[in-house]
N, C-alpha and C. Protein backbone atom coordinates (compact mmCIF):
# COMPACT_ATOMS: atom_id res chain seq x y z
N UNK A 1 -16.82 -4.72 -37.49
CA UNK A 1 -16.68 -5.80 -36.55
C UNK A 1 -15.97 -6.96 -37.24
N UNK A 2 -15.10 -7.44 -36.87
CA UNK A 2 -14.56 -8.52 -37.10
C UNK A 2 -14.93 -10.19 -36.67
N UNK A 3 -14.53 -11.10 -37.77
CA UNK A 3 -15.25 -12.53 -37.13
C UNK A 3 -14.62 -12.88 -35.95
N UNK A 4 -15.59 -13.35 -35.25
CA UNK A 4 -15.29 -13.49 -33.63
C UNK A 4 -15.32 -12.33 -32.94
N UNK A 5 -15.68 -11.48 -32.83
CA UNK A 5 -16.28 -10.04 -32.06
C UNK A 5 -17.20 -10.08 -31.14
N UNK A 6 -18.12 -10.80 -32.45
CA UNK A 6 -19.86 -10.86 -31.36
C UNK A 6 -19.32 -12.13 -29.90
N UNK A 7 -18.46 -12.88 -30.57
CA UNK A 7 -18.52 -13.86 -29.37
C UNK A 7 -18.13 -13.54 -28.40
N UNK A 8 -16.55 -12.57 -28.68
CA UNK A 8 -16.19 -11.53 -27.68
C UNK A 8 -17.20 -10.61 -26.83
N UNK A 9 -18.51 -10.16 -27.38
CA UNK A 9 -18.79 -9.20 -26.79
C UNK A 9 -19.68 -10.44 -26.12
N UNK A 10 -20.45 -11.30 -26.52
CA UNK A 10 -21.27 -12.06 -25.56
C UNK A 10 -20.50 -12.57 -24.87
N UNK A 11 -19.56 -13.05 -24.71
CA UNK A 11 -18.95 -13.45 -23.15
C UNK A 11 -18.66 -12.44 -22.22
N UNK A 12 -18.30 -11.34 -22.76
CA UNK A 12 -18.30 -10.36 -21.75
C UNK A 12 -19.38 -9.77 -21.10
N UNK A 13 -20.52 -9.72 -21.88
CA UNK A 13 -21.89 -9.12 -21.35
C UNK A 13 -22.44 -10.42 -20.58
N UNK A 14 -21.91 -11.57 -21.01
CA UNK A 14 -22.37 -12.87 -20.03
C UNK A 14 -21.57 -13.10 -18.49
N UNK A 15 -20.51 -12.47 -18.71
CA UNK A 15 -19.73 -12.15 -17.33
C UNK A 15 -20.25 -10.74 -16.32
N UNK A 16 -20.55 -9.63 -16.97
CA UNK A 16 -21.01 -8.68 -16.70
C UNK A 16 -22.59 -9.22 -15.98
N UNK A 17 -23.33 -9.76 -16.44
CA UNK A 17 -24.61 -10.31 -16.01
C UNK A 17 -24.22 -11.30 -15.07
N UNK A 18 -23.50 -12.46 -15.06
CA UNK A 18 -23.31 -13.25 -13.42
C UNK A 18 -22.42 -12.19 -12.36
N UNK A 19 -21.82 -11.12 -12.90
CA UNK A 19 -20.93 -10.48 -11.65
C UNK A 19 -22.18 -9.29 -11.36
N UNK A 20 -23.18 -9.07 -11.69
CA UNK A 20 -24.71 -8.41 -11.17
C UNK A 20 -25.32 -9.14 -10.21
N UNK A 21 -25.64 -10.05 -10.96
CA UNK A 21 -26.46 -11.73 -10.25
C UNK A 21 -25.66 -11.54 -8.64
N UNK A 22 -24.37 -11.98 -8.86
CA UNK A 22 -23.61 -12.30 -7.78
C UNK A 22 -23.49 -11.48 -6.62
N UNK A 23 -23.25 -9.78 -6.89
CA UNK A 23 -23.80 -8.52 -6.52
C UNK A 23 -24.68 -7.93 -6.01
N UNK A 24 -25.80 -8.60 -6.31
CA UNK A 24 -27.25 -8.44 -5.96
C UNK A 24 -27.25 -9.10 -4.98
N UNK A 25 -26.93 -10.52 -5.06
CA UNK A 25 -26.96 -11.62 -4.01
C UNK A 25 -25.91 -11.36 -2.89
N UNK A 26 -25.22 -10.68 -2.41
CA UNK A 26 -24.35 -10.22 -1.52
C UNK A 26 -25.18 -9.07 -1.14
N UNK A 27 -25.73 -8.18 -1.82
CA UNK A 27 -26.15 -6.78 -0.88
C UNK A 27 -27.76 -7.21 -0.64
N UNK A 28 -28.28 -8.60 -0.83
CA UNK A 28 -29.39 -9.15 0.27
C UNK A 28 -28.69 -9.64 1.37
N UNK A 29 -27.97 -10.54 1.59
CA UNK A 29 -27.25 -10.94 2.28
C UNK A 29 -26.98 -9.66 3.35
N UNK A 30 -25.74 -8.94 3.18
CA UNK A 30 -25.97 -7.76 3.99
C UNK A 30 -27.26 -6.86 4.26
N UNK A 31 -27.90 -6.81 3.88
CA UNK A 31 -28.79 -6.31 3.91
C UNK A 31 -30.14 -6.90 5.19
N UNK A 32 -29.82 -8.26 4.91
CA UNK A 32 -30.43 -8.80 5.99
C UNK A 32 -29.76 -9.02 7.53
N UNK A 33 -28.43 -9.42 6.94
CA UNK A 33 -27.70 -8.95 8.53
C UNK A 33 -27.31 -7.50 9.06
N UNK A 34 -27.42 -6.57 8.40
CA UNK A 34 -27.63 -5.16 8.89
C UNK A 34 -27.78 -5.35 10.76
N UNK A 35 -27.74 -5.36 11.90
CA UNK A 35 -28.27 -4.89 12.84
C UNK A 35 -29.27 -3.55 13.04
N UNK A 36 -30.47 -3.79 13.03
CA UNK A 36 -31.40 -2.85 13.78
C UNK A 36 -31.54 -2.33 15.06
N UNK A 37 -31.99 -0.58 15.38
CA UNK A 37 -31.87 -0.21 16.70
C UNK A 37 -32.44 -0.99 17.49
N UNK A 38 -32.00 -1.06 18.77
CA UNK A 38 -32.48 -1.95 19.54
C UNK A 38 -32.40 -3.34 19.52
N UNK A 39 -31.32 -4.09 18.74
CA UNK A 39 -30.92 -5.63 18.55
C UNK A 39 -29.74 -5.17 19.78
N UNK A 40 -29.55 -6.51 20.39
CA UNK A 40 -28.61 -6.76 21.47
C UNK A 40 -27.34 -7.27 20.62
N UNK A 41 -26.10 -6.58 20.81
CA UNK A 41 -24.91 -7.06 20.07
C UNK A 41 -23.48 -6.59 21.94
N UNK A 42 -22.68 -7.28 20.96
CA UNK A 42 -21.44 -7.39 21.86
C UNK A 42 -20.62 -6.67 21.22
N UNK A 43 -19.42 -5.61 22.16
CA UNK A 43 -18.23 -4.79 21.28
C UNK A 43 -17.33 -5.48 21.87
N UNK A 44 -16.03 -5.93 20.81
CA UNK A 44 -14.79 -6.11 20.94
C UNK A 44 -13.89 -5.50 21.80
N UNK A 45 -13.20 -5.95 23.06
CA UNK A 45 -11.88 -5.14 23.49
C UNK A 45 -11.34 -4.21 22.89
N UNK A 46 -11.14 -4.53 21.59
CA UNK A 46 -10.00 -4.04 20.87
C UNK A 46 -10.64 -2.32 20.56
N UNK A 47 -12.05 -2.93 20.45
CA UNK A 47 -12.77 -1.40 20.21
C UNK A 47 -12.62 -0.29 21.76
N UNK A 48 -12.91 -1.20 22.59
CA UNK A 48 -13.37 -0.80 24.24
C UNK A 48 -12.28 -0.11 25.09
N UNK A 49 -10.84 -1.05 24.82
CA UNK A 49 -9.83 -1.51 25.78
C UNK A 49 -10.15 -1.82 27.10
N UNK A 50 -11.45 -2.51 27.27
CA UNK A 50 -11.71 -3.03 27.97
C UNK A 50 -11.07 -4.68 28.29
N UNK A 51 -11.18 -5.03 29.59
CA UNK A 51 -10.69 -6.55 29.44
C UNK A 51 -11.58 -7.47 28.49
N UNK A 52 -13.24 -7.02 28.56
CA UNK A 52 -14.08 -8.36 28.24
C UNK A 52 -15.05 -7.59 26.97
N UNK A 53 -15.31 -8.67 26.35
CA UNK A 53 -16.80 -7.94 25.77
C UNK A 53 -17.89 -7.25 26.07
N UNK A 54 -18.15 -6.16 25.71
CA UNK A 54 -19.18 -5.41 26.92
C UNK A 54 -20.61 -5.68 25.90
N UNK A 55 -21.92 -5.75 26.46
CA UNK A 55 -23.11 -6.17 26.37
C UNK A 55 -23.78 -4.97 25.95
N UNK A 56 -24.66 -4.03 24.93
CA UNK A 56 -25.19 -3.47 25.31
C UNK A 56 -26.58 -3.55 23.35
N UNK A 57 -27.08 -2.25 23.56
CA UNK A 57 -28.00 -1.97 22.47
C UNK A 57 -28.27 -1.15 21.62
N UNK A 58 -28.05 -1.67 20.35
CA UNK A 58 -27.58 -0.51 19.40
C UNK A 58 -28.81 0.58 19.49
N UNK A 59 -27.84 1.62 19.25
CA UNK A 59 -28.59 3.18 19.26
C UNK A 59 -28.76 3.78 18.32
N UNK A 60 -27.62 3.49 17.42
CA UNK A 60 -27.82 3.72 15.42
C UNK A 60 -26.84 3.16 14.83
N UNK A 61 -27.21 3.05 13.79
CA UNK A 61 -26.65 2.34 12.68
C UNK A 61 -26.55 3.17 11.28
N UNK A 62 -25.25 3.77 10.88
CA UNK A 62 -24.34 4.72 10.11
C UNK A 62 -24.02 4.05 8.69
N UNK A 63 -24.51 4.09 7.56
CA UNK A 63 -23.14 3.86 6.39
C UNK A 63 -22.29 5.37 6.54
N UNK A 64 -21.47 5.12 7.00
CA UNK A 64 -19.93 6.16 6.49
C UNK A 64 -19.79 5.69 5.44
N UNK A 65 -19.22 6.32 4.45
CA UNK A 65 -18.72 6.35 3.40
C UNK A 65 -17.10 6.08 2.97
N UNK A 66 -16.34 6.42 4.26
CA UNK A 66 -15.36 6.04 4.68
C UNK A 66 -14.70 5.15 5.34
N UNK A 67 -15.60 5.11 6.32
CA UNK A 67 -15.66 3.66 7.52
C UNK A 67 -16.19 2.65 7.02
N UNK A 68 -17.33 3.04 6.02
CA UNK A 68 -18.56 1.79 5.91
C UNK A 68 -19.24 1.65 6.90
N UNK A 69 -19.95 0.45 7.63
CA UNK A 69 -20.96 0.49 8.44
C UNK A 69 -20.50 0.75 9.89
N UNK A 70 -20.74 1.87 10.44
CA UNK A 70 -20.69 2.11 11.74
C UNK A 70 -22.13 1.96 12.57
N UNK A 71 -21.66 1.01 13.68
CA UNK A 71 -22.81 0.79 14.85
C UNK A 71 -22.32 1.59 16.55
N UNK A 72 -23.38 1.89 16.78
CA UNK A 72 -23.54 2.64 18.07
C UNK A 72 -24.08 1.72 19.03
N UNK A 73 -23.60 1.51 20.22
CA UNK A 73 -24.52 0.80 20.87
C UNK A 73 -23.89 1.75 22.72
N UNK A 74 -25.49 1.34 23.18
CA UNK A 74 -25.11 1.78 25.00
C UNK A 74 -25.05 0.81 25.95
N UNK A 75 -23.96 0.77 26.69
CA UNK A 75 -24.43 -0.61 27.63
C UNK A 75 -25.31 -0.52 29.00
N UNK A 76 -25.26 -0.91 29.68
CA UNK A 76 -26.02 -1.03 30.87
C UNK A 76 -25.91 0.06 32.03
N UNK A 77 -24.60 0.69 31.66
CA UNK A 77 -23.50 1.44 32.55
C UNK A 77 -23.94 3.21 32.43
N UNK A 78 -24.58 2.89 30.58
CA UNK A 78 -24.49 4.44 30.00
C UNK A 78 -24.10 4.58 29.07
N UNK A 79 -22.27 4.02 28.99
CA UNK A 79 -21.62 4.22 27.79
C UNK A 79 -22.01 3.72 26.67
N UNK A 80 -21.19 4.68 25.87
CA UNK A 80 -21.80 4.73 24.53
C UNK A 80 -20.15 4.03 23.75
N UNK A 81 -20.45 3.15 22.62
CA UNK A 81 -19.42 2.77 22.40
C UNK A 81 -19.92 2.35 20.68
N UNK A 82 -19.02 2.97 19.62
CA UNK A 82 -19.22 3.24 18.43
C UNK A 82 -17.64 2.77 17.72
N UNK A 83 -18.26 2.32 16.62
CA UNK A 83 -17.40 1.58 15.62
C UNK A 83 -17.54 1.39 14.21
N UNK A 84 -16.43 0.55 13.56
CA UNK A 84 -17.04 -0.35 12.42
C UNK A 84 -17.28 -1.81 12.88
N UNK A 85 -18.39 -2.42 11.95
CA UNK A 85 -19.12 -3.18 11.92
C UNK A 85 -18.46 -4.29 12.47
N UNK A 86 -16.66 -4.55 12.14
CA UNK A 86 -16.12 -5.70 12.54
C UNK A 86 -15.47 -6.22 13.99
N UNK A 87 -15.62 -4.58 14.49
CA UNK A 87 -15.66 -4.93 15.83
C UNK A 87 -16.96 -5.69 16.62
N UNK A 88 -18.23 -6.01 16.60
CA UNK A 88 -19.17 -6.02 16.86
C UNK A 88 -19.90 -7.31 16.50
N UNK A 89 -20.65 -7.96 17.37
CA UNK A 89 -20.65 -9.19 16.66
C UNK A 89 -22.37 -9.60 18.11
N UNK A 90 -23.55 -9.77 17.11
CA UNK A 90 -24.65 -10.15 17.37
C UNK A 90 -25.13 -11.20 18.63
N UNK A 91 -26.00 -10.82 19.44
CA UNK A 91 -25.96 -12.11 20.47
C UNK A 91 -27.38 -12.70 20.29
């Protein structure tokens, strides 16, 4: 090891430890806004091609691995209308 090494390695293991910290604190965060079955949320047009936001209640809630968080919800009508998470937005 050379002089100035250790300092090297403690700043890095001190960066490594706030980008955990920081990490942790984001997947509570999500974690608490998750939507649960049966929360009332709204789907996007863009998801629908509908004119308006349609109203309905989630039926499940998916991590894809690909998509990331996919929500299901049914509206009033029947339909079933499924996505990612950013179409979708809590009422």
């Amino acid at each position: 090891m050379h002089v100035g090494d250790s300092e090297k390695v403690e700043e890095i293991f001190g960066n490594i430890e706030r980008n955990v910290v920081s990490l942790h604190r984001i997947i509570i965060i999500a974690i608490k806004m998750e939507p649960k079955i049966g929360d009332k949320m709204k789907v996007s047009p863009q998801l629908t091609a509908q004119p308006d936001w349609i109203d309905g209640e989630v039926i499940d809630v998916e991590h894809n691995p690909f998509m990331g968080l996919v929500i299901s919800i049914k509206d009033k009508l029947g339909r079933i209308f499924f996505g990612q998470s950013r179409f979708f937005i809590a009422l």
